[in-house]
C-alpha atoms as a PDB file:
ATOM      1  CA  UNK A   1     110.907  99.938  75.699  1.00  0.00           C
ATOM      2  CA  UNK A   2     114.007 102.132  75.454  1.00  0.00           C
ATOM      3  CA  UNK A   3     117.055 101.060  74.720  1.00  0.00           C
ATOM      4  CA  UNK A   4     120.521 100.484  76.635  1.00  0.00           C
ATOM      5  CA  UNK A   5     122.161 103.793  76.375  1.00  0.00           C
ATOM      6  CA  UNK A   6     119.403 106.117  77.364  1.00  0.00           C
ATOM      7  CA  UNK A   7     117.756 103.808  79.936  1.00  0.00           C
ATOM      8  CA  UNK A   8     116.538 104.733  82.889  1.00  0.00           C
ATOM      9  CA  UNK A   9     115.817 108.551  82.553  1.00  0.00           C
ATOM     10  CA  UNK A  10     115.028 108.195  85.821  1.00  0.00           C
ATOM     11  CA  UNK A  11     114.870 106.240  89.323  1.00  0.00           C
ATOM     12  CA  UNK A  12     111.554 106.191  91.338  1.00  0.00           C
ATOM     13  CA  UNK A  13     111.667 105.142  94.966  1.00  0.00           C
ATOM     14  CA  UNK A  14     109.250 104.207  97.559  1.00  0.00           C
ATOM     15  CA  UNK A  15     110.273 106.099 100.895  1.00  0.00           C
ATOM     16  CA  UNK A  16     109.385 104.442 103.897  1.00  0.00           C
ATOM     17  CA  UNK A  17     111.818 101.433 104.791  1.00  0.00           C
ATOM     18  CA  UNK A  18     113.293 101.760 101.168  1.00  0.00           C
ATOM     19  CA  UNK A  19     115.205 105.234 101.638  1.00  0.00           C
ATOM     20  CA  UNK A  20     114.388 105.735 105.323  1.00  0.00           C
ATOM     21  CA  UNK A  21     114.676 103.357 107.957  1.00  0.00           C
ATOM     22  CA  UNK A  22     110.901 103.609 109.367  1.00  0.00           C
ATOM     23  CA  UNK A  23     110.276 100.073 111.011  1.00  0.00           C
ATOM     24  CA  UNK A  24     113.097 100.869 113.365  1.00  0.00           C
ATOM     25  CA  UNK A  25     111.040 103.489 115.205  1.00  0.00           C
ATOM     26  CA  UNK A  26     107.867 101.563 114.499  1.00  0.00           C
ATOM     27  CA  UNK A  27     109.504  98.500 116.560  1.00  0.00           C
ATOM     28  CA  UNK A  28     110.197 101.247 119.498  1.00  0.00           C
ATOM     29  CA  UNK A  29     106.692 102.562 119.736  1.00  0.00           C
ATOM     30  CA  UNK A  30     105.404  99.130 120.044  1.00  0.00           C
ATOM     31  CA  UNK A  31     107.453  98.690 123.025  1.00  0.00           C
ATOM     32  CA  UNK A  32     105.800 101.748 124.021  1.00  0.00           C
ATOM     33  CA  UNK A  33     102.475 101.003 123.762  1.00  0.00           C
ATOM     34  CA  UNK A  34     102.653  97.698 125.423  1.00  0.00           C
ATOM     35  CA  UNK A  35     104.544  99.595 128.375  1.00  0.00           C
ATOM     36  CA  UNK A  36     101.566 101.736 128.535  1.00  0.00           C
ATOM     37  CA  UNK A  37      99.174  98.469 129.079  1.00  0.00           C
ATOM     38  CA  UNK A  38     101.469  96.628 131.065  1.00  0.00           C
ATOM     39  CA  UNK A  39     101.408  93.841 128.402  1.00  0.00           C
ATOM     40  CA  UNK A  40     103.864  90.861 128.694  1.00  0.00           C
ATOM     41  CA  UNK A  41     103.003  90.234 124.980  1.00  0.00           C
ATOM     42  CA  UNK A  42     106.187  90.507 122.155  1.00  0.00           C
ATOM     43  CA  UNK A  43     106.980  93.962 120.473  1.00  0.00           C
ATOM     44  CA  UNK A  44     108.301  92.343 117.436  1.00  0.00           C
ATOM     45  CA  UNK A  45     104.982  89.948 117.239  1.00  0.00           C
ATOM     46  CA  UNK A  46     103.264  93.386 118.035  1.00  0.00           C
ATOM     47  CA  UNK A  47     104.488  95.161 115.306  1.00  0.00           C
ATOM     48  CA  UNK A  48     104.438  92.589 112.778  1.00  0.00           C
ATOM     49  CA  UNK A  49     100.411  91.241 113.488  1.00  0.00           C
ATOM     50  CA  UNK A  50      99.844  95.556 112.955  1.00  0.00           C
ATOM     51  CA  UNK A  51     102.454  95.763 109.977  1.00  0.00           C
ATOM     52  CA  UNK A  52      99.993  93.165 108.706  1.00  0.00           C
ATOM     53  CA  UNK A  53      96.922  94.847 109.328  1.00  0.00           C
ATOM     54  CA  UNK A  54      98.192  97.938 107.981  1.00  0.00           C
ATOM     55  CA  UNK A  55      98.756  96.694 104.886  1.00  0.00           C
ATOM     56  CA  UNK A  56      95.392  95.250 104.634  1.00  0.00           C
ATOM     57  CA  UNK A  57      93.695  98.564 105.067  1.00  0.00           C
ATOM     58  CA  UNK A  58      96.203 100.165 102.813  1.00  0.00           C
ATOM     59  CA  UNK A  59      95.189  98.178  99.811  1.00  0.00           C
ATOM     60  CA  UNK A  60      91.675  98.841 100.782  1.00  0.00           C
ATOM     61  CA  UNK A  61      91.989 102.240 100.645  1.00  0.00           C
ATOM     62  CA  UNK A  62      94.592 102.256  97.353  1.00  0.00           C
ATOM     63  CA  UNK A  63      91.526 100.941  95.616  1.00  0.00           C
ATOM     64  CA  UNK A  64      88.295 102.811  97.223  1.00  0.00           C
ATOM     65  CA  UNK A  65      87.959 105.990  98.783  1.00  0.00           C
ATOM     66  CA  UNK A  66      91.191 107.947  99.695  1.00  0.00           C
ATOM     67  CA  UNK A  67      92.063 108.198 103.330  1.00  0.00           C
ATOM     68  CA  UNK A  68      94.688 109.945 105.066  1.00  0.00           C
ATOM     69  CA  UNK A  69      97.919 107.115 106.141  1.00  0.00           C
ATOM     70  CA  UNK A  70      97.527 108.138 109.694  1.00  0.00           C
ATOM     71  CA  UNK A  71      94.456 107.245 109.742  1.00  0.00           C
ATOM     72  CA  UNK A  72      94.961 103.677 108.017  1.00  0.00           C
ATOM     73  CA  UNK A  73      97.743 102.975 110.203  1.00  0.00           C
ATOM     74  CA  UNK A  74      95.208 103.697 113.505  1.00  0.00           C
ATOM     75  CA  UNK A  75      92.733 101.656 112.479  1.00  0.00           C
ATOM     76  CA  UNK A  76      95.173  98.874 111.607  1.00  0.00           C
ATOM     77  CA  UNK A  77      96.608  99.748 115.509  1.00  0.00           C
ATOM     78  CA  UNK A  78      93.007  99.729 116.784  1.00  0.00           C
ATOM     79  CA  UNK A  79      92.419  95.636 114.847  1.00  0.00           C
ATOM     80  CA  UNK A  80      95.676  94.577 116.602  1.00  0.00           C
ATOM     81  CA  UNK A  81      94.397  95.920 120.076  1.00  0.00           C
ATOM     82  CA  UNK A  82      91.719  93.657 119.204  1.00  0.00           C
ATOM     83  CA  UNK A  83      93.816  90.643 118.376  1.00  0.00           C
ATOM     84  CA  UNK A  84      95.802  90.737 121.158  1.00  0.00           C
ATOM     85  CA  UNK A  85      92.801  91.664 123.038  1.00  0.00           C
ATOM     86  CA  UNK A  86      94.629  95.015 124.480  1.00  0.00           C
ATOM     87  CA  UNK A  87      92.125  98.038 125.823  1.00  0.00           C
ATOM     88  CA  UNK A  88      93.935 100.197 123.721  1.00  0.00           C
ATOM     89  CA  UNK A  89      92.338 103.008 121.302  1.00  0.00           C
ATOM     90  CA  UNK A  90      93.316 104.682 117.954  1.00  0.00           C
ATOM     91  CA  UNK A  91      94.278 107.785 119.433  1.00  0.00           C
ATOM     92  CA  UNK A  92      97.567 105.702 120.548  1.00  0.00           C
ATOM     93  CA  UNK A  93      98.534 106.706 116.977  1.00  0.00           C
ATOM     94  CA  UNK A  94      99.896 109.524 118.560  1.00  0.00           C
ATOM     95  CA  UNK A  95     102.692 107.137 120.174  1.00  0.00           C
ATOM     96  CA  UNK A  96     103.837 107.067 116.367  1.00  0.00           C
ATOM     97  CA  UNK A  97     103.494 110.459 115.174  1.00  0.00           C
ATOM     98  CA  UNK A  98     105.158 112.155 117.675  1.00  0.00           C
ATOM     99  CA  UNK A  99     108.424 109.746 117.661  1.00  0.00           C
ATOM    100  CA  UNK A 100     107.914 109.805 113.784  1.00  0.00           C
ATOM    101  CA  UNK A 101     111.383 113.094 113.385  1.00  0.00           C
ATOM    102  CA  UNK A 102     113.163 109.780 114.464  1.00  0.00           C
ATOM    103  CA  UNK A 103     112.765 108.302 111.500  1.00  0.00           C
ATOM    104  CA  UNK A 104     116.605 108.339 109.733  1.00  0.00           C
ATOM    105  CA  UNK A 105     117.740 107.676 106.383  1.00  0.00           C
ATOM    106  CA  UNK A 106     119.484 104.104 105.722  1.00  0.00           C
ATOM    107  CA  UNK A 107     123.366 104.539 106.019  1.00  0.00           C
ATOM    108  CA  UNK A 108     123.420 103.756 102.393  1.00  0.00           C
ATOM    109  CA  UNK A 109     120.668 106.279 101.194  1.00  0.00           C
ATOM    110  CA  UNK A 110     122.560 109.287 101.201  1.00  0.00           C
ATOM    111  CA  UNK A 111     125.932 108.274  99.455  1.00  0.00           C
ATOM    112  CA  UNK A 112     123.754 106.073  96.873  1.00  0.00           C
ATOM    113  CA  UNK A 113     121.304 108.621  96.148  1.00  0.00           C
ATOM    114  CA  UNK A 114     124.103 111.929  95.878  1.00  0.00           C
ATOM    115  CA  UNK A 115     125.695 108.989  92.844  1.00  0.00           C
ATOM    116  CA  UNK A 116     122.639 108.204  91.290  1.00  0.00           C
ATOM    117  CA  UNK A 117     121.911 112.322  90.647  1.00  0.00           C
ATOM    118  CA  UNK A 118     124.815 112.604  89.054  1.00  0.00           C
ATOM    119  CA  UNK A 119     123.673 110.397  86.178  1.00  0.00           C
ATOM    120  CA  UNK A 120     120.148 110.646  86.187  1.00  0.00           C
ATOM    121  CA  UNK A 121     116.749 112.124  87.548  1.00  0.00           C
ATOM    122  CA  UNK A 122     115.454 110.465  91.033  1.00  0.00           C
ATOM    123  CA  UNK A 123     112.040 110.656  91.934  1.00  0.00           C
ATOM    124  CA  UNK A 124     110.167 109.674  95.510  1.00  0.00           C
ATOM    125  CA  UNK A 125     106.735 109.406  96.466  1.00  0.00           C
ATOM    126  CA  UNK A 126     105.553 108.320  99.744  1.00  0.00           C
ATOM    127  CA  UNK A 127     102.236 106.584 101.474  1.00  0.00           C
ATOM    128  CA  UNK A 128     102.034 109.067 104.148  1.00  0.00           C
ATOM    129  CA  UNK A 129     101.080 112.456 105.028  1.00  0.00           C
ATOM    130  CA  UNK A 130     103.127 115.794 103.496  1.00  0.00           C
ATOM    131  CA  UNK A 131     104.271 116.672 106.928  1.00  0.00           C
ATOM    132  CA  UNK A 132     105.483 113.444 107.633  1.00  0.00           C
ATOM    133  CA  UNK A 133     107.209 113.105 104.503  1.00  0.00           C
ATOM    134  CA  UNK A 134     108.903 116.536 105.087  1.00  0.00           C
ATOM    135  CA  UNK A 135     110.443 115.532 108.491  1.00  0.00           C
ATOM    136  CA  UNK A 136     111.889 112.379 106.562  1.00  0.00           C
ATOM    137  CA  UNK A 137     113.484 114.800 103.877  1.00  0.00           C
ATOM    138  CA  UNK A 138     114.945 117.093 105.750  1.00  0.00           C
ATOM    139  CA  UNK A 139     116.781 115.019 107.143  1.00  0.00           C
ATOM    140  CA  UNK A 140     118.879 114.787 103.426  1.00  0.00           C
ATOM    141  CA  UNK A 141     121.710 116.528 102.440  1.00  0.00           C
ATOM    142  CA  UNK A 142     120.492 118.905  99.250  1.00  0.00           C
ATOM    143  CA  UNK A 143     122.808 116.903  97.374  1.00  0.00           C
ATOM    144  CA  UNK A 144     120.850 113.748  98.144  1.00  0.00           C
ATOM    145  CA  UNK A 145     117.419 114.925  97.517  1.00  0.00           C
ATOM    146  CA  UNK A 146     115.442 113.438  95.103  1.00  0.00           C
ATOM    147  CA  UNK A 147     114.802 115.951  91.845  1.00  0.00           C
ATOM    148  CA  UNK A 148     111.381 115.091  92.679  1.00  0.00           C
ATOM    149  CA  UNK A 149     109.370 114.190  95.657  1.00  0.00           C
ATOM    150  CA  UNK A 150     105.512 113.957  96.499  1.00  0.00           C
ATOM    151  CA  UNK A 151     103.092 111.997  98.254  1.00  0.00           C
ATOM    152  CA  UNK A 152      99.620 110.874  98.613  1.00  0.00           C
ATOM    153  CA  UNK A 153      98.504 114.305 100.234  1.00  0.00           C
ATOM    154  CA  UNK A 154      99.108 115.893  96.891  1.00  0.00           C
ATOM    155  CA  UNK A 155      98.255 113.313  94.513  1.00  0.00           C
ATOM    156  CA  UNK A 156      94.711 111.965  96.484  1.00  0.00           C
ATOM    157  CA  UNK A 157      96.177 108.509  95.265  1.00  0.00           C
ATOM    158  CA  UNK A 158      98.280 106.116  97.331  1.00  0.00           C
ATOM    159  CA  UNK A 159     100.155 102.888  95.906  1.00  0.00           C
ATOM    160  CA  UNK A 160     100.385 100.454  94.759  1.00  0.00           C
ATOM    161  CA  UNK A 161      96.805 101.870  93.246  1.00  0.00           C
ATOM    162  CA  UNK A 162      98.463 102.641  89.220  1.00  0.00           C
ATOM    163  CA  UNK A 163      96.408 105.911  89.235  1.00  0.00           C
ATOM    164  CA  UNK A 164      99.433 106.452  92.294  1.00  0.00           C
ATOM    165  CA  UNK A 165     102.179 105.707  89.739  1.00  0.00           C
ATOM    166  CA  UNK A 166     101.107 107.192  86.953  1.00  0.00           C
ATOM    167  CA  UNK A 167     100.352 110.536  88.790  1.00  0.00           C
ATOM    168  CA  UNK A 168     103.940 110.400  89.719  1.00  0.00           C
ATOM    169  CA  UNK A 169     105.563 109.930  86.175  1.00  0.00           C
ATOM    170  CA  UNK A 170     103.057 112.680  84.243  1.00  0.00           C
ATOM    171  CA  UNK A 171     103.374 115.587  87.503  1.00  0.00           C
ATOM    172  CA  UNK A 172     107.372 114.904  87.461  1.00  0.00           C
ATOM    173  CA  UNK A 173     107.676 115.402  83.755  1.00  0.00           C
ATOM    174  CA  UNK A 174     105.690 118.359  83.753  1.00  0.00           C
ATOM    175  CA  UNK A 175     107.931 119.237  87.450  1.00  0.00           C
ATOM    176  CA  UNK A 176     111.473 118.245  85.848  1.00  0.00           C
ATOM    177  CA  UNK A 177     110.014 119.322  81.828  1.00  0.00           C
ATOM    178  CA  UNK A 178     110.802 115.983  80.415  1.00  0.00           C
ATOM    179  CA  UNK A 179     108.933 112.916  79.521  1.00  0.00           C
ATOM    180  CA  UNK A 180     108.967 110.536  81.794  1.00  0.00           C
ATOM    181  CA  UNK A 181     106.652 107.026  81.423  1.00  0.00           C
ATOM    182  CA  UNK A 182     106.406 103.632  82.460  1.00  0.00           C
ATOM    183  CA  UNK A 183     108.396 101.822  79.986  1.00  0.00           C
ATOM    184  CA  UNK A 184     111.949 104.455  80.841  1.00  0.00           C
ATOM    185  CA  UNK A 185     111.873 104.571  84.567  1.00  0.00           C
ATOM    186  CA  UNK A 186     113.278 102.233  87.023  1.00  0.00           C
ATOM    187  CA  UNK A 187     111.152 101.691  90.233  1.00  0.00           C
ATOM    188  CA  UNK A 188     112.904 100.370  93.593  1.00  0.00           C
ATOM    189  CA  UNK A 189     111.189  99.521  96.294  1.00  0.00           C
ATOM    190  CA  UNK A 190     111.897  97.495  99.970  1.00  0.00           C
ATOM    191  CA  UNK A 191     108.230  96.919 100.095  1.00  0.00           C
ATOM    192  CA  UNK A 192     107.003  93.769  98.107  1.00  0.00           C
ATOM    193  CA  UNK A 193     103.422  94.661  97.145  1.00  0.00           C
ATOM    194  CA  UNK A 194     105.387  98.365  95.787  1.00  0.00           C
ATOM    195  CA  UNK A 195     107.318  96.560  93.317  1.00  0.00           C
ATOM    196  CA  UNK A 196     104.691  94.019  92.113  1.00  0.00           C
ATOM    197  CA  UNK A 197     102.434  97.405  91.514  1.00  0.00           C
ATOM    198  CA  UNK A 198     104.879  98.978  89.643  1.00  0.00           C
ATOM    199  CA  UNK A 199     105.447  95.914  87.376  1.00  0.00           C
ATOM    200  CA  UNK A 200     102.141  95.304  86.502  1.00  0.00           C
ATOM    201  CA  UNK A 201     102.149  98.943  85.704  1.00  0.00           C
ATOM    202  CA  UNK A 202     105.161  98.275  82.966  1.00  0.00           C
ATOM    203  CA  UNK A 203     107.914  99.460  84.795  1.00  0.00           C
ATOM    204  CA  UNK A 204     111.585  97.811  84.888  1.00  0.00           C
ATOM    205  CA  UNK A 205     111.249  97.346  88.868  1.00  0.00           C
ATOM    206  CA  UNK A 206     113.698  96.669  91.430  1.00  0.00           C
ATOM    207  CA  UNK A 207     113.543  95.018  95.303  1.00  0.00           C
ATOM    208  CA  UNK A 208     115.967  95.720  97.827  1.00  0.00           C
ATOM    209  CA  UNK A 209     116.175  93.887 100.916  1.00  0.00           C
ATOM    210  CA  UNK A 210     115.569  95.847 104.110  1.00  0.00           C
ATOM    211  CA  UNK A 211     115.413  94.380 107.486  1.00  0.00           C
ATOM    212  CA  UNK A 212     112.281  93.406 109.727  1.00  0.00           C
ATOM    213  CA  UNK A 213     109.292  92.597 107.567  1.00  0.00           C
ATOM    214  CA  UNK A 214     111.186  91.364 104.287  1.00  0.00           C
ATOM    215  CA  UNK A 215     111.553  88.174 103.468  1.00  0.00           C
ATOM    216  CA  UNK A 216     114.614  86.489 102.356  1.00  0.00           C
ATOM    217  CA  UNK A 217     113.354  86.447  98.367  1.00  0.00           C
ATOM    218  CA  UNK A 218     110.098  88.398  97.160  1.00  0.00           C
ATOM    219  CA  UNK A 219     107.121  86.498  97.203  1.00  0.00           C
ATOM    220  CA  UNK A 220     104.770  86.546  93.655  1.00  0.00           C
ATOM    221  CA  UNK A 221     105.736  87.825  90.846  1.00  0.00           C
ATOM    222  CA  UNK A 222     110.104  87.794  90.292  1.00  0.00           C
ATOM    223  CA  UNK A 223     111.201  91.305  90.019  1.00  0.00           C
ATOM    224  CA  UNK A 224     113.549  92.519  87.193  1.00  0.00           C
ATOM    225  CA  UNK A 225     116.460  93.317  90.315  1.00  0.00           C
ATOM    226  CA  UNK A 226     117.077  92.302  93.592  1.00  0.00           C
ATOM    227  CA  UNK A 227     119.834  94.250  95.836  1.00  0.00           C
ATOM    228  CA  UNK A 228     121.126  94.493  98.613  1.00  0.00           C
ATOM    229  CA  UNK A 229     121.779  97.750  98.947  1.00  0.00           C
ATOM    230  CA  UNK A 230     121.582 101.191  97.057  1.00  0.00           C
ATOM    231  CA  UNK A 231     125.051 101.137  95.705  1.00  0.00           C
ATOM    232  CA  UNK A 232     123.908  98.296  93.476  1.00  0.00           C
ATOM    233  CA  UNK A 233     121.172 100.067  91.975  1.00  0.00           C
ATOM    234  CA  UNK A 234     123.561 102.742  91.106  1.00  0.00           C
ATOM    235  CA  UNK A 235     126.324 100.300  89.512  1.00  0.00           C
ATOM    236  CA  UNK A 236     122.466  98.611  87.462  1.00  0.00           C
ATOM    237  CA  UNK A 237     121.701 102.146  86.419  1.00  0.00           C
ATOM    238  CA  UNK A 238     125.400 103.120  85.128  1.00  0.00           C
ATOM    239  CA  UNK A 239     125.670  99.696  83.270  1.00  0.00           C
ATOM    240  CA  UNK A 240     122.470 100.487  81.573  1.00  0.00           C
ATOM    241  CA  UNK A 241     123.229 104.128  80.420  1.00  0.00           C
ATOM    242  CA  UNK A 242     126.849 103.048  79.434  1.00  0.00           C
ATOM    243  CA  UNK A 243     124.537 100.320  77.134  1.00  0.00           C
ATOM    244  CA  UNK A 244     126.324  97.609  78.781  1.00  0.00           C
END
């Protein structure tokens, strides 16, 4: 493990409700959809039974055949039409995908994240299609965009699979010509299941509460941080490098 003084060489985030602020629009197209069926039934109970059943079929697919996110998140829309015993279909995806340019960064992204390049290399990879991922960036100033960022188009791997992570760390070296592994990268991520991948791959990891679907502490496995917000991680990562 490296030492205080040159740890991290670099920060790897999640994207979705860790750097943008996804399950705001995702709470909106459930009110949608259940407009469309003329369903008394909750938007928030909506969109957590599918937040559920989309990450079911995400770790299915993380560890089996590949599948595009889209498509995981229909199917997981399809299995709560069926719960809540709504005639609904998976082409209602489309409710999601064309809302999904709504999809903003957290206030505290881009001020944390123009910080945190000053002192060292920031990475993102995402669970969700190369378009969709692009819509989410542009939305960053260049001096708030990660030095590297991918997704699970490119790498034909999707978290928190370690074939995912590890894909990251060996493409961004070769991307940023540095060596980058598990043991001098921090990971942060809002999503639970993110984290506890990244751990068990070796990596320093770090949990930030976001709202809707978090909890009030991480379930499982205690990871190495918990924030509040990005301006934390930054003040974690300057402590570190100054060997603090």
């Amino acid at each position: 493990m490296a030492k205080k003084g040159d740890w991290p060489k670099a920060i790897f985030y999640d994207s979705k409700n860790t750097l943008w602020a996804w399950d705001v629009v995702w709470e909106e197209v459930c009110k949608q959809i259940l407009k469309k069926y003329n369903s008394q039934i909750d938007p928030l109970e909506f969109y957590r039974m599918w937040g559920h059943f989309s990450t079911n079929e995400n770790h299915r697919v993380a560890f089996s055949r590949y599948q595009a996110f889209t498509d995981t998140l229909s199917k997981a829309l399809y299995n709560t039409h069926i719960w809540f015993n709504i005639p609904g279909t998976r082409e209602d995806i489309k409710f999601m995908t064309d809302r999904w340019d709504e999809v903003q960064p957290f206030p505290d992204t881009i001020p944390a994240l123009t910080e945190q390049k000053k002192i060292t290399k920031v990475l993102s990879f995402s669970n969700v299609e190369t378009r969709y991922l692009d819509m989410m960036v542009r939305k960053l100033p260049e001096a708030a965009r990660p030095h590297f960022v991918s997704d699970m188009d490119k790498a034909i791997f999707s978290k928190p699979s370690p074939h995912a992570y590890r894909w990251v760390l060996q493409t961004a070296s070769r991307w940023l010509n540095m060596d980058l592994n598990f043991s001098n990268v921090i990971y942060c991520a809002g999503v639970q299941w993110d984290v506890q991948g990244a751990m068990a791959c070796g990596m320093k990891a770090c949990w930030i509460r976001r709202p809707y679907r978090t909890t009030a502490e991480p379930e499982g496995e205690k990871p190495d941080y918990i924030i509040n917000n990005l301006n934390e991680l930054t003040k974690i990562v300057q402590d570190n490098l100054a060997g603090k």
